[in-house]
C-alpha atoms as a PDB file:
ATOM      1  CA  UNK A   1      49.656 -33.571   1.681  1.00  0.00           C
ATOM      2  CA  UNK A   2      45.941 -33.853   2.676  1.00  0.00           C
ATOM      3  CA  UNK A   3      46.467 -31.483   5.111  1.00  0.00           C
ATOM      4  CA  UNK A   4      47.299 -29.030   2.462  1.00  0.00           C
ATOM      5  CA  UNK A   5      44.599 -30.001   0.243  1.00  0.00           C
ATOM      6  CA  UNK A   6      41.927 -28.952   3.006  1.00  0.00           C
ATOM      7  CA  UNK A   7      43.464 -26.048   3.895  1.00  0.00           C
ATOM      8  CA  UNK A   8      43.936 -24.703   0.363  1.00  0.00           C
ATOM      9  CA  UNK A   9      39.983 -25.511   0.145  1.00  0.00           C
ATOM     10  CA  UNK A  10      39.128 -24.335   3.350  1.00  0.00           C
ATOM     11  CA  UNK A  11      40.715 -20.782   1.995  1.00  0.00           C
ATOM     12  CA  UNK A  12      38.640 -20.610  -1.376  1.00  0.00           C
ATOM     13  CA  UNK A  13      35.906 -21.443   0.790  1.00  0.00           C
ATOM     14  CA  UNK A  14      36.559 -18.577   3.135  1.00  0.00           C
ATOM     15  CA  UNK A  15      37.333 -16.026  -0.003  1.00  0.00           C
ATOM     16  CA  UNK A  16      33.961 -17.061  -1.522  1.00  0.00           C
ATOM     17  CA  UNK A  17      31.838 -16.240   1.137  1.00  0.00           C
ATOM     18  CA  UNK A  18      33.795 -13.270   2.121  1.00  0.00           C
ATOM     19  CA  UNK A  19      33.345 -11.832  -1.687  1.00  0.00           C
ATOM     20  CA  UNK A  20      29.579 -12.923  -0.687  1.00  0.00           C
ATOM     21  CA  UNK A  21      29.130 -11.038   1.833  1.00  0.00           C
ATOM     22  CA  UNK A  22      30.924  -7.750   0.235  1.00  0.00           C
ATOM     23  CA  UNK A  23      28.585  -7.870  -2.492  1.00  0.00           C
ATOM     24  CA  UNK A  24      25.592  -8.194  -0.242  1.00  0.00           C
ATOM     25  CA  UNK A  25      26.373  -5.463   1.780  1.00  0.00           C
ATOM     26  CA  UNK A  26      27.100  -3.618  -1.459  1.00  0.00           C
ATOM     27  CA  UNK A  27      23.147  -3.862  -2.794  1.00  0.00           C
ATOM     28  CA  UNK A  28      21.193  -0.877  -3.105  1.00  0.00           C
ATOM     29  CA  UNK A  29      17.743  -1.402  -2.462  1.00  0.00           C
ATOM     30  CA  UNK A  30      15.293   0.866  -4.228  1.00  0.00           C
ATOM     31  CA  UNK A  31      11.548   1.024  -3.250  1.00  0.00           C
ATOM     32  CA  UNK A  32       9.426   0.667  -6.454  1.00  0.00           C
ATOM     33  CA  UNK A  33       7.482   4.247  -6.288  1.00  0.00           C
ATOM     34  CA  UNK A  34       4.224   5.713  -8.417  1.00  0.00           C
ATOM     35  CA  UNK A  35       4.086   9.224  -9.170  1.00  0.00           C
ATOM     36  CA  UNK A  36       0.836  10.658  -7.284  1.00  0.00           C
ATOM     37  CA  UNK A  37       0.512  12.268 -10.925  1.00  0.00           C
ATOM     38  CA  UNK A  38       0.136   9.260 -12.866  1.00  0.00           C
ATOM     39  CA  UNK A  39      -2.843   8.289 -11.314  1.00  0.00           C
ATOM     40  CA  UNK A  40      -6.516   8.345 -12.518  1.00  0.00           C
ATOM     41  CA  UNK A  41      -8.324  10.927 -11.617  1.00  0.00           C
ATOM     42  CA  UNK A  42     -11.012   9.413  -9.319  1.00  0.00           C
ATOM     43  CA  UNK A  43      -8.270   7.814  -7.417  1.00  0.00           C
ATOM     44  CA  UNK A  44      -6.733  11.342  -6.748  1.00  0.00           C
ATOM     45  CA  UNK A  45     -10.076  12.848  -5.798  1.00  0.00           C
ATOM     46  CA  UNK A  46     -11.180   9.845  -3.683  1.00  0.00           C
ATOM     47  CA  UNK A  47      -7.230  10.256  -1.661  1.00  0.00           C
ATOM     48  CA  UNK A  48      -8.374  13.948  -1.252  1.00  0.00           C
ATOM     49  CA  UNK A  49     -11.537  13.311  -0.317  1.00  0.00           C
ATOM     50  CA  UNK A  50     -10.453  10.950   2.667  1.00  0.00           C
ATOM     51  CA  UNK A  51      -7.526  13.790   2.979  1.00  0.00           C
ATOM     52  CA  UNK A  52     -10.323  16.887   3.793  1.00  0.00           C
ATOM     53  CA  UNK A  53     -12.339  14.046   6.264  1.00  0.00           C
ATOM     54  CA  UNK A  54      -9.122  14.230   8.559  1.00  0.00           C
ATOM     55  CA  UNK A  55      -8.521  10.656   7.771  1.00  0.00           C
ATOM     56  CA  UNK A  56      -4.710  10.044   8.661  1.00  0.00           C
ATOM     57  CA  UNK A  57      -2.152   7.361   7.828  1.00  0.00           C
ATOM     58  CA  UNK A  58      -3.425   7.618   4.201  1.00  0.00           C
ATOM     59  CA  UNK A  59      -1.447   5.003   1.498  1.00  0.00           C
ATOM     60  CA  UNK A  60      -1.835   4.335  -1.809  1.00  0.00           C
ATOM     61  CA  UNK A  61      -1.030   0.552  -3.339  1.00  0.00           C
ATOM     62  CA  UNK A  62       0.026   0.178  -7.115  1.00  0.00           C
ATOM     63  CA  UNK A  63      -1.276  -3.133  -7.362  1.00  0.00           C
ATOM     64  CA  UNK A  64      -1.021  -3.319 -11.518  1.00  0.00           C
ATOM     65  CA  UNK A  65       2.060  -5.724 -12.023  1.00  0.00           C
ATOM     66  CA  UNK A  66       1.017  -8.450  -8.858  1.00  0.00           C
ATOM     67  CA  UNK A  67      -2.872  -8.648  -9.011  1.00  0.00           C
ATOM     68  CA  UNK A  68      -5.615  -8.869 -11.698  1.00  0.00           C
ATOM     69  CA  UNK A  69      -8.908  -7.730  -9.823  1.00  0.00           C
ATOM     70  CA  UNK A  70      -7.770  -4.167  -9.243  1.00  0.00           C
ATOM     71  CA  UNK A  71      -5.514  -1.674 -10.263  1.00  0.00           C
ATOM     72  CA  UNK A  72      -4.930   0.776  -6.248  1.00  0.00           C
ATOM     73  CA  UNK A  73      -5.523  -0.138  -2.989  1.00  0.00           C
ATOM     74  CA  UNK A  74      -6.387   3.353  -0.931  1.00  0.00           C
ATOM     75  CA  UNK A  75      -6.031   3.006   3.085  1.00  0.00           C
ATOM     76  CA  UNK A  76      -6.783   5.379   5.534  1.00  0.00           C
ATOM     77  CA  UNK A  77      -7.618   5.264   8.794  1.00  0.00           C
ATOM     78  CA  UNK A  78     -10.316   7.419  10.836  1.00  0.00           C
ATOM     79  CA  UNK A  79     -10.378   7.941  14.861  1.00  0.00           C
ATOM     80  CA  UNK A  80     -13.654   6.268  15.430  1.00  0.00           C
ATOM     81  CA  UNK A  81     -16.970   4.567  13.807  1.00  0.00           C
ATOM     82  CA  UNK A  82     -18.576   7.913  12.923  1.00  0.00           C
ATOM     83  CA  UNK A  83     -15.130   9.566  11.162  1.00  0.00           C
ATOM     84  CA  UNK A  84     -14.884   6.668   9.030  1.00  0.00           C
ATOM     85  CA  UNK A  85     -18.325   6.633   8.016  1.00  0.00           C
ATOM     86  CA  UNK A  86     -17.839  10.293   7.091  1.00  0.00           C
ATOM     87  CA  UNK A  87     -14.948   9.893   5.169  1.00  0.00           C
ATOM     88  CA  UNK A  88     -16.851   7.022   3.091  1.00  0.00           C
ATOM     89  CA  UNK A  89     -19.856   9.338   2.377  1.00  0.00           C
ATOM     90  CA  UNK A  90     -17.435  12.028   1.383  1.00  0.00           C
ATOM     91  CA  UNK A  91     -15.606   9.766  -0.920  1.00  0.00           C
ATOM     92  CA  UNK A  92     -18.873   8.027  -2.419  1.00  0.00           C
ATOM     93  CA  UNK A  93     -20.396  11.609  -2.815  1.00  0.00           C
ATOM     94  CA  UNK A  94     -17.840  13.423  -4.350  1.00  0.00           C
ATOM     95  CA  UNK A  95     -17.236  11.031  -7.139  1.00  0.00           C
ATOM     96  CA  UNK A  96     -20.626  10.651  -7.915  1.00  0.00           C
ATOM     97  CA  UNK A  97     -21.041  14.476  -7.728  1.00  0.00           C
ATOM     98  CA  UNK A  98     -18.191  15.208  -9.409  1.00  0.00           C
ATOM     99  CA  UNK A  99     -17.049  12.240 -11.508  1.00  0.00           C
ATOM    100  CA  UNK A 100     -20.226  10.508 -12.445  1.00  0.00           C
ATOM    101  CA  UNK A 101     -18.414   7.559 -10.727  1.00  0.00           C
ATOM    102  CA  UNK A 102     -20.492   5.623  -8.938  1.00  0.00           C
ATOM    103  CA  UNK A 103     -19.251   2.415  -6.045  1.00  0.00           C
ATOM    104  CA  UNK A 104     -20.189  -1.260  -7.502  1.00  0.00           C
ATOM    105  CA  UNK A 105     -19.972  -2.352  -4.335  1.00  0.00           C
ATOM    106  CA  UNK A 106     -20.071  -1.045  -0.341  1.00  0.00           C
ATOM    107  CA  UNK A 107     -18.737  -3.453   2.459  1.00  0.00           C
ATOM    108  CA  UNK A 108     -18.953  -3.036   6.649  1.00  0.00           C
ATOM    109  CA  UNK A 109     -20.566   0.461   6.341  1.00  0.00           C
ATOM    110  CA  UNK A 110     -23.090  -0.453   9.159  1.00  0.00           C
ATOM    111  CA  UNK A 111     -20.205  -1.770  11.926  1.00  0.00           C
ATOM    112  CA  UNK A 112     -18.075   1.461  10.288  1.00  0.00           C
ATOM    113  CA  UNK A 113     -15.070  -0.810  11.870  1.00  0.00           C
ATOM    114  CA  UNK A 114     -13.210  -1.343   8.184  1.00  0.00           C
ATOM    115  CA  UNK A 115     -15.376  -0.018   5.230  1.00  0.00           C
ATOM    116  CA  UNK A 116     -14.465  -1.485   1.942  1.00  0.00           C
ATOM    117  CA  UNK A 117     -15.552   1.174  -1.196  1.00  0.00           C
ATOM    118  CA  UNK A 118     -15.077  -0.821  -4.453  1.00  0.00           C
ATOM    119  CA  UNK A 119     -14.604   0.776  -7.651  1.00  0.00           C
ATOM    120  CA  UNK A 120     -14.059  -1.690  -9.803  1.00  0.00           C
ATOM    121  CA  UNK A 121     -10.383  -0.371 -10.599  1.00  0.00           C
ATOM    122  CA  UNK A 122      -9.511   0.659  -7.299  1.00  0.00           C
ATOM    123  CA  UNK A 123     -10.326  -0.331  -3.923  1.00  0.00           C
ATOM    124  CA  UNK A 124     -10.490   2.044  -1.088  1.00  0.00           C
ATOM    125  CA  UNK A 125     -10.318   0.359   2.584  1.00  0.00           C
ATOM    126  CA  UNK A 126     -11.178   3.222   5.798  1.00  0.00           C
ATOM    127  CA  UNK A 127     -10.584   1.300   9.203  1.00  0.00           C
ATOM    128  CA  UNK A 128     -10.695   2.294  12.638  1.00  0.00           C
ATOM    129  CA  UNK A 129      -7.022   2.123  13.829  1.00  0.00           C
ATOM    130  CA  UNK A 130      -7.132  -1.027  15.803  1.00  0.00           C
ATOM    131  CA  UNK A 131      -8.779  -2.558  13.232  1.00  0.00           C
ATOM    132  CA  UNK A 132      -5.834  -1.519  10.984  1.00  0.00           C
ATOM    133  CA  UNK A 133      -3.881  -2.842  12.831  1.00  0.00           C
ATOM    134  CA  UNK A 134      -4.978  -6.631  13.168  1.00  0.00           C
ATOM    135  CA  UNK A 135      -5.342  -6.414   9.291  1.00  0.00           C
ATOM    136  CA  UNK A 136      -2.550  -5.181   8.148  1.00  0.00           C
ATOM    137  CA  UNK A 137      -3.313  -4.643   4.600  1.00  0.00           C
ATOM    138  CA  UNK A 138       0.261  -2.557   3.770  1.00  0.00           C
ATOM    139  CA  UNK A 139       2.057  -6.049   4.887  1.00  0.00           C
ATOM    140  CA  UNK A 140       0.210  -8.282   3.431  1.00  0.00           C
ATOM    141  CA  UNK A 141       0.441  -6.367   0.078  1.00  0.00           C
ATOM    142  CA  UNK A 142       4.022  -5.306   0.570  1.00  0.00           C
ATOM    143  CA  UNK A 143       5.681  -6.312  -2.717  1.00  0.00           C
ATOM    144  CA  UNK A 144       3.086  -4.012  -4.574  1.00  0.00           C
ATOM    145  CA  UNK A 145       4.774  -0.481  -5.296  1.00  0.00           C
ATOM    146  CA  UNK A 146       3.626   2.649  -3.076  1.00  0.00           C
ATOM    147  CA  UNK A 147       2.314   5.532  -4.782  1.00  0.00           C
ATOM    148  CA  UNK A 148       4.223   8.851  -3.656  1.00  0.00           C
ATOM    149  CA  UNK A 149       1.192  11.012  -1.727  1.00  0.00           C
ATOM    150  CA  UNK A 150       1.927  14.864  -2.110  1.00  0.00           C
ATOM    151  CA  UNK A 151       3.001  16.475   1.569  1.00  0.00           C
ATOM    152  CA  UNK A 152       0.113  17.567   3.434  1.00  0.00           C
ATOM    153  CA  UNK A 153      -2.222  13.991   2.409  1.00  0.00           C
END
């Protein structure tokens, strides 16, 4: 009689993971994605900017539903010190230039290792790659949703 008892359980048990793991396996994940169009227009210009500057690995971070002190993260990465300078000036200068948007605030332009351009309502990080690396921005920020780059950024 107990016998049967634990084996009747033992079965349930068994069906109820196995229906588990079914619907597991069944879950569609679906990346959270932002339209390159639905962005402000100094974030597009500052993404092209850093796009004619031959930076490369270029992402964009919707940061709007997880953090308060910024709306876009832009990363991009430049070959050495003196590209990622460059593609800081071009940024800061074609905003200004074009935009009337001027930085708040410029960090590591000196050391040109990671070069932080705040905006106020977007942040724009350039790193050398191995710098990238170590930092890992994209990770630590991965819950935020990416914003679709045309081809060709």
């Amino acid at each position: 009689m107990f016998d049967d008892k634990f084996n009747e359980i033992m079965e349930e048990e068994t069906k109820e993971k196995s229906l588990q793991r079914e619907n597991a396996e069944s879950l569609l994940v679906v990346e959270a994605v932002t339209p390159f169009a639905d962005l402000d227009t100094e974030v597009k210009l500052a993404i092209s900017c850093a796009s004619e500057k031959k930076a490369f690995d270029i992402v964009a971070i919707d940061l709007r539903e997880i953090a308060s002190f910024t709306e876009f993260f832009i990363i991009a990465s430049g070959a050495n010190t003196r590209q990622v300078q460059a593609i800081s000036d071009e940024i800061t200068e074609k905003l200004k230039e074009q935009l009337n948007s001027r930085v708040i605030r410029i960090e590591g332009y000196s050391t040109g290792e990671w070069i932080l351009l705040d905006y106020g309502d977007f942040i724009v990080h350039i790193f050398e790659q191995k710098a990238r690396e170590f930092y890992d921005l994209e990770r630590l920020w991965r819950d935020a949703k990416k914003v679709e780059l045309p081809k060709g950024i």
